[in-house]
Protein backbone atom coordinates (compact mmCIF):
# COMPACT_ATOMS: atom_id res chain seq x y z
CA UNK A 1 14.83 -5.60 -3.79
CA UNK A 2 11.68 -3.96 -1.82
CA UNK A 3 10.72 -5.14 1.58
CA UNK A 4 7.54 -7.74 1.07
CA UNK A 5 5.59 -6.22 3.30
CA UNK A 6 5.73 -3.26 1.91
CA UNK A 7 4.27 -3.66 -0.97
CA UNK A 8 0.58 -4.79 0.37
CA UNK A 9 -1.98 -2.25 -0.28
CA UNK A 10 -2.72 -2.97 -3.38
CA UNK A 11 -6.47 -3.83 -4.16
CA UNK A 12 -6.85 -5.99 -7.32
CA UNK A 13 -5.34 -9.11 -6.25
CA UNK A 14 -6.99 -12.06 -6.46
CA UNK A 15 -5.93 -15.13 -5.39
CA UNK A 16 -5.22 -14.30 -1.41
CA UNK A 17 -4.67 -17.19 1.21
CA UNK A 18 -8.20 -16.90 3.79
CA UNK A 19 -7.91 -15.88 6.94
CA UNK A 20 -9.95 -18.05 9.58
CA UNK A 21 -11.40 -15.87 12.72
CA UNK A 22 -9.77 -18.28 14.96
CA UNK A 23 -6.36 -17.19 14.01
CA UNK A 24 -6.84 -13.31 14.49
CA UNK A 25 -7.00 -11.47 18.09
CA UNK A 26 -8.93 -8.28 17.06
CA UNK A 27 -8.61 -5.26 20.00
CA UNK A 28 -10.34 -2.04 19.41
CA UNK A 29 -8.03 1.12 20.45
CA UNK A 30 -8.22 4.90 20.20
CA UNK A 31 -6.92 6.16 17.54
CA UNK A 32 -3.78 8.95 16.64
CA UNK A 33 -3.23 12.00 14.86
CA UNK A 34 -5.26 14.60 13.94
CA UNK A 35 -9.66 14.61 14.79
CA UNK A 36 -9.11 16.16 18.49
CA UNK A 37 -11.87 15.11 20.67
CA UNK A 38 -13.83 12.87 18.06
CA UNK A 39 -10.59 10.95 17.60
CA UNK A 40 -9.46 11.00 21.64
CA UNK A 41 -12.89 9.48 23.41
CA UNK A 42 -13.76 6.60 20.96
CA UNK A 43 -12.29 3.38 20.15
CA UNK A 44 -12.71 3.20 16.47
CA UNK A 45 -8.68 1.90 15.71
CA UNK A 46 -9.22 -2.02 14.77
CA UNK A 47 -5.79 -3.30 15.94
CA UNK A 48 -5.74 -7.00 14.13
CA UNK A 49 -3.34 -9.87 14.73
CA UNK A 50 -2.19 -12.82 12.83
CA UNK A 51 -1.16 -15.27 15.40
CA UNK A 52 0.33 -17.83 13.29
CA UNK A 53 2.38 -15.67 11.80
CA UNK A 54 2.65 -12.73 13.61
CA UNK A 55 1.61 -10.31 11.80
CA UNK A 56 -0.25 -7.35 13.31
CA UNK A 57 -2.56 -4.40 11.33
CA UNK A 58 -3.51 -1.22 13.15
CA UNK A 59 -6.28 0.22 10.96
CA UNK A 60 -7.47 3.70 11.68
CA UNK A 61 -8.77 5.01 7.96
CA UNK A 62 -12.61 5.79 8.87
CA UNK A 63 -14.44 7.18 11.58
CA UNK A 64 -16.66 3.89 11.63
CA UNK A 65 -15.37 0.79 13.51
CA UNK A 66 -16.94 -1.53 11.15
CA UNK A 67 -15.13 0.11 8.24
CA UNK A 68 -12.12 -0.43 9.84
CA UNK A 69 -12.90 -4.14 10.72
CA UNK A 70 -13.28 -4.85 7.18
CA UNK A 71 -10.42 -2.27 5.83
CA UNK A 72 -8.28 -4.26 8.58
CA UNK A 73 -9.14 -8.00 6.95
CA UNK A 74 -8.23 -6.90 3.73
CA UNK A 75 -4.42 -5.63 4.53
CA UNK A 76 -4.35 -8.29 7.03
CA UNK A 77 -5.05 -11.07 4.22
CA UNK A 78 -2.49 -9.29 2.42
CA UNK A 79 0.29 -9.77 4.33
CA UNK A 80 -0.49 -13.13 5.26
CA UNK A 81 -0.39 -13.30 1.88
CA UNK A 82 2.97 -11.78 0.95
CA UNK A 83 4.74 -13.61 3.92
CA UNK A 84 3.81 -16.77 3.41
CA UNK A 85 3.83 -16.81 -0.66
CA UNK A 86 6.79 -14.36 -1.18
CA UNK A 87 7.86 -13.33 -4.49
CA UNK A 88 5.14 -16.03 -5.81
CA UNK A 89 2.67 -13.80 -4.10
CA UNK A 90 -0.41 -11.70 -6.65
CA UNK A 91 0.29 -8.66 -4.15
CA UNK A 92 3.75 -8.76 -4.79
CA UNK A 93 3.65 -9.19 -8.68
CA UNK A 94 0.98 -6.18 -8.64
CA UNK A 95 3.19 -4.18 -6.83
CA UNK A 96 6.07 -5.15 -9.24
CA UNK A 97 4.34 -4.12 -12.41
CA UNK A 98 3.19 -0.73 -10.85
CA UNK A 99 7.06 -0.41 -9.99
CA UNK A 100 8.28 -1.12 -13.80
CA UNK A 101 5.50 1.47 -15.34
CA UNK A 102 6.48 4.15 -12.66
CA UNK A 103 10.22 3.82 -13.59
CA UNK A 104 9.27 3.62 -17.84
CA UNK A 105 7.14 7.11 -17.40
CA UNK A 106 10.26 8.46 -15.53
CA UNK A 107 12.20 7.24 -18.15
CA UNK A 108 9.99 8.91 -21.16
CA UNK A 109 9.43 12.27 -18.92
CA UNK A 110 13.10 12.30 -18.66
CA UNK A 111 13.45 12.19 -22.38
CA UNK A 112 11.22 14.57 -23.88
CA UNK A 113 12.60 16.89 -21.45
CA UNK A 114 15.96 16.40 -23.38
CA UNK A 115 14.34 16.90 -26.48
CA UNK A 116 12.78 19.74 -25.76
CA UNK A 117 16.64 21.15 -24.09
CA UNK A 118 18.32 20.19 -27.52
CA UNK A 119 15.10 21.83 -29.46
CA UNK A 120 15.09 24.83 -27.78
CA UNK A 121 19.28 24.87 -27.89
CA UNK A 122 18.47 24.51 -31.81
CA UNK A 123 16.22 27.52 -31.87
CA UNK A 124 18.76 29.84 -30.36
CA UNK A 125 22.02 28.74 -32.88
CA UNK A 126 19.09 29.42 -35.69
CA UNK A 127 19.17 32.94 -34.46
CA UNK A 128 22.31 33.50 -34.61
């Protein structure tokens, strides 16, 4: 089965645990990859910590540090989520459902292609 942290990310959960400000340690860092000097001389990276559980969130998505705050909270809550609910977790049923409709178009892509192989094999003994 998938890692449970893995599969935060996912948007329309609904019922999350709440996060209280006095459990997170919030530190503002510079951020990586690509931006060159816009990204190297400000501190827009919100790196958020759980302390209860652990759990830390480096969020680095916008330019604005308030963006990332808030983008922050809302994987944080997340994996609090999915670590202390598990399996029982709205994140991780989400994330399940998404799984078994990914695999089922797979599975009907994978098909027609076959009928379309046997088709076109059909067409060519025709010709013959």
């Amino acid at each position: 089965s998938m890692p449970l942290l893995q599969a935060a990310g996912k948007k329309n959960s609904f019922d999350l645990l709440g996060l209280t400000e006095t459990e997170l340690k919030e530190q503002f860092v510079r951020g990586d990859g690509p931006g060159g000097q816009a990204t190297n001389k400000t501190n827009n990276c919100v790196v958020l910590k759980h302390i209860p559980s652990g759990i830390v969130v480096k969020c680095h998505q916008t330019r604005s540090v308030e963006q990332n705050r808030k983008l922050a909270r809302e994987i944080l809550q997340e994996k609090v989520d999915l670590f202390y609910k598990g399996e029982e977790s709205d994140v991780f049923k989400e994330k399940k459902a998404s799984e078994k409709k990914k695999q089922e178009k797979k599975r009907r892509a994978k098909e027609n292609l076959e009928r379309k192989k046997h088709f076109k094999e059909m067409q060519q003994l025709d010709k013959k």
